[in-house]
Protein backbone atom coordinates (compact mmCIF):
# COMPACT_ATOMS: atom_id res chain seq x y z
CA UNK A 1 3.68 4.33 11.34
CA UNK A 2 0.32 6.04 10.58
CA UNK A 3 -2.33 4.08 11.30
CA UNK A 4 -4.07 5.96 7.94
CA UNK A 5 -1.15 4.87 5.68
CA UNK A 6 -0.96 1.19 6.66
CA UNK A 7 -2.74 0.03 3.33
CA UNK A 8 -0.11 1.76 1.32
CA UNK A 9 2.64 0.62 2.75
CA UNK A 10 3.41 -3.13 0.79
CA UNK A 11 0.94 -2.34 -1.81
CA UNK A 12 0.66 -0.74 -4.92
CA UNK A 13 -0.56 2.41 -5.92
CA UNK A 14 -0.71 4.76 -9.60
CA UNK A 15 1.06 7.78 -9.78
CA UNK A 16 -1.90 9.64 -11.04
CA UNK A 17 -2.39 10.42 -14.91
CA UNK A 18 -3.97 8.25 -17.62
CA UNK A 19 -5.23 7.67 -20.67
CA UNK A 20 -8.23 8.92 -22.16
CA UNK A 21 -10.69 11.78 -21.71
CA UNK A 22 -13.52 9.99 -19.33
CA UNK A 23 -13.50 10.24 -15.57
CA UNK A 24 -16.03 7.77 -15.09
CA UNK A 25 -14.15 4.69 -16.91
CA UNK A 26 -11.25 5.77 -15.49
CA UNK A 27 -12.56 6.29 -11.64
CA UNK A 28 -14.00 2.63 -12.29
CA UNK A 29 -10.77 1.29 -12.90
CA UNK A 30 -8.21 2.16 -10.37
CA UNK A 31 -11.56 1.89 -7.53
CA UNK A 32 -12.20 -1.80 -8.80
CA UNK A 33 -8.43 -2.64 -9.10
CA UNK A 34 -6.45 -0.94 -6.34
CA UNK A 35 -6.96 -1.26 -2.10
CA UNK A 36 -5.50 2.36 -2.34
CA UNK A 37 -7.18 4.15 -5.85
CA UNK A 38 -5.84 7.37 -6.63
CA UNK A 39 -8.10 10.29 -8.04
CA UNK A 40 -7.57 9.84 -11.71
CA UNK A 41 -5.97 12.64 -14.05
CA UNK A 42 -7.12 13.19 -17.60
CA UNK A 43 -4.51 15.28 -19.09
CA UNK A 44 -5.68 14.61 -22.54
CA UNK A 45 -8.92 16.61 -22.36
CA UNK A 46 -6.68 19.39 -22.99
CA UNK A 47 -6.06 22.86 -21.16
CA UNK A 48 -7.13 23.00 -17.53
CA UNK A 49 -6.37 19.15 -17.49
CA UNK A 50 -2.61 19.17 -17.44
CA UNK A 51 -0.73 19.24 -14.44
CA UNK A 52 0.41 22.33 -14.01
CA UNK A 53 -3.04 23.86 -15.06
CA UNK A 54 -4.97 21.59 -12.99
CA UNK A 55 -2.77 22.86 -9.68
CA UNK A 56 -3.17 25.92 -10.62
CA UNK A 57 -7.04 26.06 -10.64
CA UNK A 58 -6.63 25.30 -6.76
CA UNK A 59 -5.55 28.64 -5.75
CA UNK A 60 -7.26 30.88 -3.64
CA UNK A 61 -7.29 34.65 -4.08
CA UNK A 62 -5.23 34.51 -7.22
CA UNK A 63 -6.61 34.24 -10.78
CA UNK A 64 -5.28 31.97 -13.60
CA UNK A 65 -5.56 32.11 -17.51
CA UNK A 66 -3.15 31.49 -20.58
CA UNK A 67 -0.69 33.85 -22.54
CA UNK A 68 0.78 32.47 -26.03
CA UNK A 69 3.26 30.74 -23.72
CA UNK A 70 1.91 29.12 -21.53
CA UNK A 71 -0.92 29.81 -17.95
CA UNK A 72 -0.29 33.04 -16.62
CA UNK A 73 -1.43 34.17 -12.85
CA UNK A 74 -2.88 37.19 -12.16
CA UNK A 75 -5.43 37.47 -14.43
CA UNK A 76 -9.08 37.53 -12.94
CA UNK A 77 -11.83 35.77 -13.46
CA UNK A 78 -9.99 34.23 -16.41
CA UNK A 79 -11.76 31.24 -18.69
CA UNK A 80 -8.78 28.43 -17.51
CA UNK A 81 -9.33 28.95 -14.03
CA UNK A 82 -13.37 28.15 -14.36
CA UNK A 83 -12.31 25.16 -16.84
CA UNK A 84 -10.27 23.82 -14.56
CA UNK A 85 -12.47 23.63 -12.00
CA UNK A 86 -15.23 21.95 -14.30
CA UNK A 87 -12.53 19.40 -15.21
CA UNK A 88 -12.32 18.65 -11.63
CA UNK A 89 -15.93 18.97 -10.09
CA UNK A 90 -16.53 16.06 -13.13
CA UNK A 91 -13.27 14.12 -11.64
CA UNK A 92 -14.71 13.83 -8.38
CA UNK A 93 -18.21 13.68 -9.17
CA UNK A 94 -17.17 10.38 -11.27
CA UNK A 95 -14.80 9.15 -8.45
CA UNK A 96 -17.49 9.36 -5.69
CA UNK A 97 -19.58 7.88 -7.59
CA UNK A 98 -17.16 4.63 -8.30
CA UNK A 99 -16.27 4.75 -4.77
CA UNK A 100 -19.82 4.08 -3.78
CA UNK A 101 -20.62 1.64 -6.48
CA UNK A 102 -18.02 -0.26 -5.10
CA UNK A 103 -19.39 -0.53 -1.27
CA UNK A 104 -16.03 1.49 -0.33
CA UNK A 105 -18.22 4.41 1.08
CA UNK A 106 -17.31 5.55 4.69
CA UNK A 107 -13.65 4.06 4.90
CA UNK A 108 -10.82 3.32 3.39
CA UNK A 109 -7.75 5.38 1.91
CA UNK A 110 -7.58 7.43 -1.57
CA UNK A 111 -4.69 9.53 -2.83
CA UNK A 112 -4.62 12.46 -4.76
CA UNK A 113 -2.38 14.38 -6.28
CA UNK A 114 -1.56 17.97 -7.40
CA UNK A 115 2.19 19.55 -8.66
CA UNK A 116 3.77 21.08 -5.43
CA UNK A 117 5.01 24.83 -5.16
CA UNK A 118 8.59 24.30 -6.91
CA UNK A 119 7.20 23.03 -9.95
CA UNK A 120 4.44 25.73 -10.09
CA UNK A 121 6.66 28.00 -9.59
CA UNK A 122 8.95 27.12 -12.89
CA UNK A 123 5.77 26.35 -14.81
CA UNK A 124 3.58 29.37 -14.47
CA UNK A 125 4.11 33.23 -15.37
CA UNK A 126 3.69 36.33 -13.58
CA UNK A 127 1.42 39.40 -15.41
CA UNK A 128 4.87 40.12 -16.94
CA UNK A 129 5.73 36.63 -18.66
CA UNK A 130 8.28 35.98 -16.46
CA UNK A 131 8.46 32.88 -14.24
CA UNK A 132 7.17 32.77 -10.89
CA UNK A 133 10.53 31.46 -10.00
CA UNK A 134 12.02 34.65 -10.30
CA UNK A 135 10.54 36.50 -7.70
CA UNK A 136 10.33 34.81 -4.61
CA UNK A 137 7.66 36.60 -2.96
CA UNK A 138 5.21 35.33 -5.78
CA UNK A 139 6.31 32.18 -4.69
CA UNK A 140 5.66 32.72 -1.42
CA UNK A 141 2.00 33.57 -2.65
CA UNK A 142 1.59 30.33 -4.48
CA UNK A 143 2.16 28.22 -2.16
CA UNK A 144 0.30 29.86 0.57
CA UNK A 145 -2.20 30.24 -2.17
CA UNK A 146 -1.81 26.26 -2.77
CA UNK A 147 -1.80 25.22 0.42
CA UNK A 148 -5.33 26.75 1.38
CA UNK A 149 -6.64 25.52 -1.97
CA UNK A 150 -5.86 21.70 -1.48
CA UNK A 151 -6.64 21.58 2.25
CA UNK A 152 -10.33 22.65 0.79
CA UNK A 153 -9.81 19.98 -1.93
CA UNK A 154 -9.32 17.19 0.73
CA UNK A 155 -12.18 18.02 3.23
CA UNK A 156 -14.40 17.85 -0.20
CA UNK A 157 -12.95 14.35 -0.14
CA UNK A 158 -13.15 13.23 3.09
CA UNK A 159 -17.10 14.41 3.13
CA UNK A 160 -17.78 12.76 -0.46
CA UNK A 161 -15.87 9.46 0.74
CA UNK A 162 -15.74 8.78 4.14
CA UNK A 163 -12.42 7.93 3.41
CA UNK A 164 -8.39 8.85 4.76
CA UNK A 165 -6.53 10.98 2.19
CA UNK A 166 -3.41 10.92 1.19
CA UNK A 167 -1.64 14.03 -0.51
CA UNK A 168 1.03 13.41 -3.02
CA UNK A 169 2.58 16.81 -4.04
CA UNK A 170 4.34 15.96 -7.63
CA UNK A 171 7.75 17.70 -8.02
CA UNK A 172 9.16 17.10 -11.11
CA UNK A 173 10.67 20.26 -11.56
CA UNK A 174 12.27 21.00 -8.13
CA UNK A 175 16.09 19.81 -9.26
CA UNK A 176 15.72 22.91 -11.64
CA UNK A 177 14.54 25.31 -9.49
CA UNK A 178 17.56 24.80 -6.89
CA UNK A 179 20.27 24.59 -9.68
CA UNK A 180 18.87 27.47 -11.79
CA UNK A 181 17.84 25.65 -14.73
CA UNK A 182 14.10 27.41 -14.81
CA UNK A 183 13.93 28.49 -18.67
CA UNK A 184 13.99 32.01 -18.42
CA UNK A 185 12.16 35.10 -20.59
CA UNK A 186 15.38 36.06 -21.99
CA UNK A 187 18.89 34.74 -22.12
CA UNK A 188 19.94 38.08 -20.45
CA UNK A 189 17.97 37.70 -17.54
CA UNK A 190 18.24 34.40 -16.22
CA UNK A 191 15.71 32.48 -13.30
CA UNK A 192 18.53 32.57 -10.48
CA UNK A 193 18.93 29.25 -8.37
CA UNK A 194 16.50 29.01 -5.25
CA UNK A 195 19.01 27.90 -2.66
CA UNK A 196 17.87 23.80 -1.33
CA UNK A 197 17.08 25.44 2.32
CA UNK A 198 14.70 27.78 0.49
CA UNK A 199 12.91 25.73 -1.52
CA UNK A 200 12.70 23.34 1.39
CA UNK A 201 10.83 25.68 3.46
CA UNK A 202 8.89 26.86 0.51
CA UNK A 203 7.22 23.01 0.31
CA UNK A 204 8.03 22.41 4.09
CA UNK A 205 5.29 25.21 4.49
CA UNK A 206 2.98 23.31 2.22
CA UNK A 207 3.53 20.27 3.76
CA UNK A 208 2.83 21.34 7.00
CA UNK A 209 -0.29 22.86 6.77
CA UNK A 210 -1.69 19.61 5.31
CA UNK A 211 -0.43 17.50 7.93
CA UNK A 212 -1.46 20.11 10.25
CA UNK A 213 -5.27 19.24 8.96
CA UNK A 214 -5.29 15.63 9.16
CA UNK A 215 -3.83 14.97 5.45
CA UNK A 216 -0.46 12.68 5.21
CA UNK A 217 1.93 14.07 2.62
CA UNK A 218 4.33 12.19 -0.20
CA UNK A 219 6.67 13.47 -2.68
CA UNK A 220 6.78 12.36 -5.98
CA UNK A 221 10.10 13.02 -7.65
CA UNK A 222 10.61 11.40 -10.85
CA UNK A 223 13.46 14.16 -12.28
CA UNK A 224 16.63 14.55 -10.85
CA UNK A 225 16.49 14.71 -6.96
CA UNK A 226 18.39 17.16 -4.54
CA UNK A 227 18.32 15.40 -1.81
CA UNK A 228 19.32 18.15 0.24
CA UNK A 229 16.04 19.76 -0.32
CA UNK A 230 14.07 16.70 0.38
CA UNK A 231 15.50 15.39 3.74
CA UNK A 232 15.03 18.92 4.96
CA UNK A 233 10.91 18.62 4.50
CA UNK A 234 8.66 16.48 7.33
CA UNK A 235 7.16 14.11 4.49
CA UNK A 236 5.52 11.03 5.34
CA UNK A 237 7.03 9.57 2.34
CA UNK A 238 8.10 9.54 -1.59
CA UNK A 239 6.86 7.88 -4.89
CA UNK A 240 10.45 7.35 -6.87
CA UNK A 241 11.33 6.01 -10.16
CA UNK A 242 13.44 3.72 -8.95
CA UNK A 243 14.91 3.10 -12.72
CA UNK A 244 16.48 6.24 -12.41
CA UNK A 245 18.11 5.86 -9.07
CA UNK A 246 22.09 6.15 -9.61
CA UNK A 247 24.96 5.91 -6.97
CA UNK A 248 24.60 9.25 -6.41
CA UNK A 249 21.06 8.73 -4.55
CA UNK A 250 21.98 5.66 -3.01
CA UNK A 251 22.78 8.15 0.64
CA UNK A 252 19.65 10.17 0.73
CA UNK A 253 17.03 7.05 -0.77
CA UNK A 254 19.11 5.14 2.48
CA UNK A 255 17.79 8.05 5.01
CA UNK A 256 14.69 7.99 3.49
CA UNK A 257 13.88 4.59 3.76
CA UNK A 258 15.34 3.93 7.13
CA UNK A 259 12.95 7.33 8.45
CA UNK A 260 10.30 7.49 6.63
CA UNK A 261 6.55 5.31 6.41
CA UNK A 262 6.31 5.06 2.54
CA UNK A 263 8.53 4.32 0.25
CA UNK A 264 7.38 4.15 -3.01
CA UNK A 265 9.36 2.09 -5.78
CA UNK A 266 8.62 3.20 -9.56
CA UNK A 267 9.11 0.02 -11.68
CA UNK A 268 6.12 -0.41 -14.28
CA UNK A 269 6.81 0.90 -17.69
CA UNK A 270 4.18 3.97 -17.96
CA UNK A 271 4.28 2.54 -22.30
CA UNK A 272 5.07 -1.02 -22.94
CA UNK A 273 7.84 -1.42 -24.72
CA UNK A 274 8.50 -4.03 -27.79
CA UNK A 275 9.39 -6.34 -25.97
CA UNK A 276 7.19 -7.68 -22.99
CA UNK A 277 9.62 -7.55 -19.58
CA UNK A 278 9.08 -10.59 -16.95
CA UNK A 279 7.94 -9.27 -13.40
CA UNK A 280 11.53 -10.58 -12.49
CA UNK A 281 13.64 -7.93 -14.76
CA UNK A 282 11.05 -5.44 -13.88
CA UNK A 283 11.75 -6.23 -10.48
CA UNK A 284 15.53 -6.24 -10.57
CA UNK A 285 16.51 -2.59 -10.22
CA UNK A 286 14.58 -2.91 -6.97
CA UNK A 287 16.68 -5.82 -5.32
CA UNK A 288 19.63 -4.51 -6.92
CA UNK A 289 19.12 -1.14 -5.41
CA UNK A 290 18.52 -2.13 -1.87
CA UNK A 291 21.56 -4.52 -2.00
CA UNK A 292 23.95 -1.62 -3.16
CA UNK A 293 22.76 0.51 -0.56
CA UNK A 294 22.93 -2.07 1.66
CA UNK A 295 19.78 -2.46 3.01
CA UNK A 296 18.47 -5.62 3.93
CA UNK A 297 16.33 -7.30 1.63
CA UNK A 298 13.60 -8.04 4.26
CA UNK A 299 12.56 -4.10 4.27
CA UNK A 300 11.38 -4.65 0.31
CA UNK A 301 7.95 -5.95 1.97
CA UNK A 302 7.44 -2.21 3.02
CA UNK A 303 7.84 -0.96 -0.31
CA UNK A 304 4.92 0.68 -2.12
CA UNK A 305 5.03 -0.52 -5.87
CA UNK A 306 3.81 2.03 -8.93
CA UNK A 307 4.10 2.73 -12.58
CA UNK A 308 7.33 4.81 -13.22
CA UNK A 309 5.75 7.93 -13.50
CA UNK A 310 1.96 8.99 -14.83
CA UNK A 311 1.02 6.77 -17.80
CA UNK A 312 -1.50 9.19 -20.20
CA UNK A 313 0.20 7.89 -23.40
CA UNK A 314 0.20 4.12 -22.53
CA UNK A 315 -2.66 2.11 -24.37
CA UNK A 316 -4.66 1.46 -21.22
CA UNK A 317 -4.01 1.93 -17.31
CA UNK A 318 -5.63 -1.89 -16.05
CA UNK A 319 -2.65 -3.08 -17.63
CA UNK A 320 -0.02 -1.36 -16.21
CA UNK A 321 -1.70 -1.93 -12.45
CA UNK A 322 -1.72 -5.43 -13.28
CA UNK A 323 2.27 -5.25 -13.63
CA UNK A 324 2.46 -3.59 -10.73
CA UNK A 325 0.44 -6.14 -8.53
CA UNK A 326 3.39 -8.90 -10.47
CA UNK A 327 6.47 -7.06 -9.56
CA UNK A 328 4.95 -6.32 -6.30
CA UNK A 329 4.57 -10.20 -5.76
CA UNK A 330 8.02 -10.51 -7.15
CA UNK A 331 9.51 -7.71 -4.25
CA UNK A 332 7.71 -9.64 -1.59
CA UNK A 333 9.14 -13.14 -2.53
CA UNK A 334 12.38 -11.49 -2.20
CA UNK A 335 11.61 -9.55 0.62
CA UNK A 336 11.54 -13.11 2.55
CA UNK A 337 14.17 -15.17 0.45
């Protein structure tokens, strides 16, 4: 196991946005509540703050604005790409600051987290309103463009902090991109499937180049998963939903457990529901998953514990981390029972 992922492993972690429009109160939190805080996301700020614009304003050598549909690469110099970096220069500037309030300067491990090529690719347009997912050199370009834009991101950092980072590349919208289901321009000219070897060396690429410069990679996959895509790429691990998990995952979450160092286990509610859930149902899918995969119980006190997915709508984010810590006590009871 890496040495820089140990505090992740067994703990509990967010997945990365939250509610409200200040980076300050929101650095303050997750640094005074978590051993591994996460760089918070505002998406509610507005354009530039979302996920796929905020990837987006990483890129390198490729400009970014927005068409009546949606952002649009290509375009230089454009107004979105400037806002998004103001949106995260203020991000980080609030974060380091929390970090040193907090006497964490100069160690420690922080995650971040940015949408990964597959999902850029079916969320942005090409010059010609198309998706990127339809041509699959532009891809290529993205994520080479991506890749050199968050390995910059992370040595900013790693200088500000002191501090291991941890890359989590967020790909919601990878099961559509291998089965084709990328909404296209027009109904007559469809966003053809990306075959799962394609799109696995696609992110493998992305992957790789962060690893190659220190950085220690997770997915986070809270759609549908093709698993075919995902055991082919050298993660170091992957934030599920693990509400979602059917039979159908059961054989590739079993390979990824067994072979990889985190294993992150979505079981917070990202918006309470009306009726307050014990730690112990909360908890449930998890035991019940790892029995009917038929893993034994004892690996649950590896598992990472987070909200289901990113939490922006839910009424505050201390609240859901303090579920998380509950459930996670709940998994580690079990873990020895």
């Amino acid at each position: 196991m890496s040495d820089s992922l140990a505090p992740l492993v067994g703990g509990v972690t967010g997945i990365g946005s939250v509610p409200g429009t200040d980076p300050r109160e929101a650095a303050a939190t997750v640094v005074g509540e978590l051993e591994v805080p996460f760089l918070p996301e505002l998406p509610h700020r507005g354009i530039g703050a979302d996920m796929i614009g905020r990837a987006a304003g990483l890129f390198v050598d490729i400009g970014l604005d927005v068409s009546t549909t949606g952002y649009r690469i290509g375009v230089r110099d454009g107004r979105v790409a400037r806002r998004t970096g103001d949106y995260l220069e203020r991000d980080l500037d609030a974060f380091e600051e929390a970090y040193e309030l907090a006497g964490r300067r100069g160690g420690g491990l922080v995650k971040t987290q940015f949408a990964g090529p597959l999902t850029l690719a079916a969320g942005l347009e090409l010059p010609n309103g198309h998706r990127v997912a339809r041509d699959r050199g532009a891809m290529r370009d993205i994520a080479a463009s991506l890749a050199e834009g968050l390995v910059r991101h992370i040595a900013d950092l790693r200088r500000r902090l002191g501090a291991a980072v941890v890359l989590q590349l967020d790909e919601p919208s990878l099961w559509s991109v291998v089965h084709g289901t990328v909404p296209a321009l027009t109904k007559l000219d469809p966003v053809r499937a990306v075959p799962a070897p394609e799109a696995a060396e696609l992110l493998g690429a992305v992957v790789e180049a962060l690893q190659d410069d220190g950085a220690p990679v997770l997915l986070h996959l809270c759609g549908p998963i093709d698993w075919g895509v995902v055991r082919r790429v050298p993660v170091d691990g992957a934030l599920l939903d693990a509400t979602r998990l059917s039979a159908a995952d059961y054989e590739g979450f079993g390979e990824l457990a067994e072979s990889r160092t985190v294993v992150g286990l979505g079981l917070a509610p990202a918006v309470p529901g009306p009726r307050r859930r014990t730690p112990q149902e909360l908890a449930a899918p998890a035991l019940q998953l790892y029995d009917e995969v038929g893993l034994p119980r004892r690996e649950l006190a590896r598992a990472t514990v987070t909200p289901v997915c990113g939490s922006p709508d839910s009424p505050g984010i201390r609240p859901i981390l303090d579920t998380c810590k509950e459930i996670r006590s709940v998994v580690a009871e079990a873990s020895v029972a």
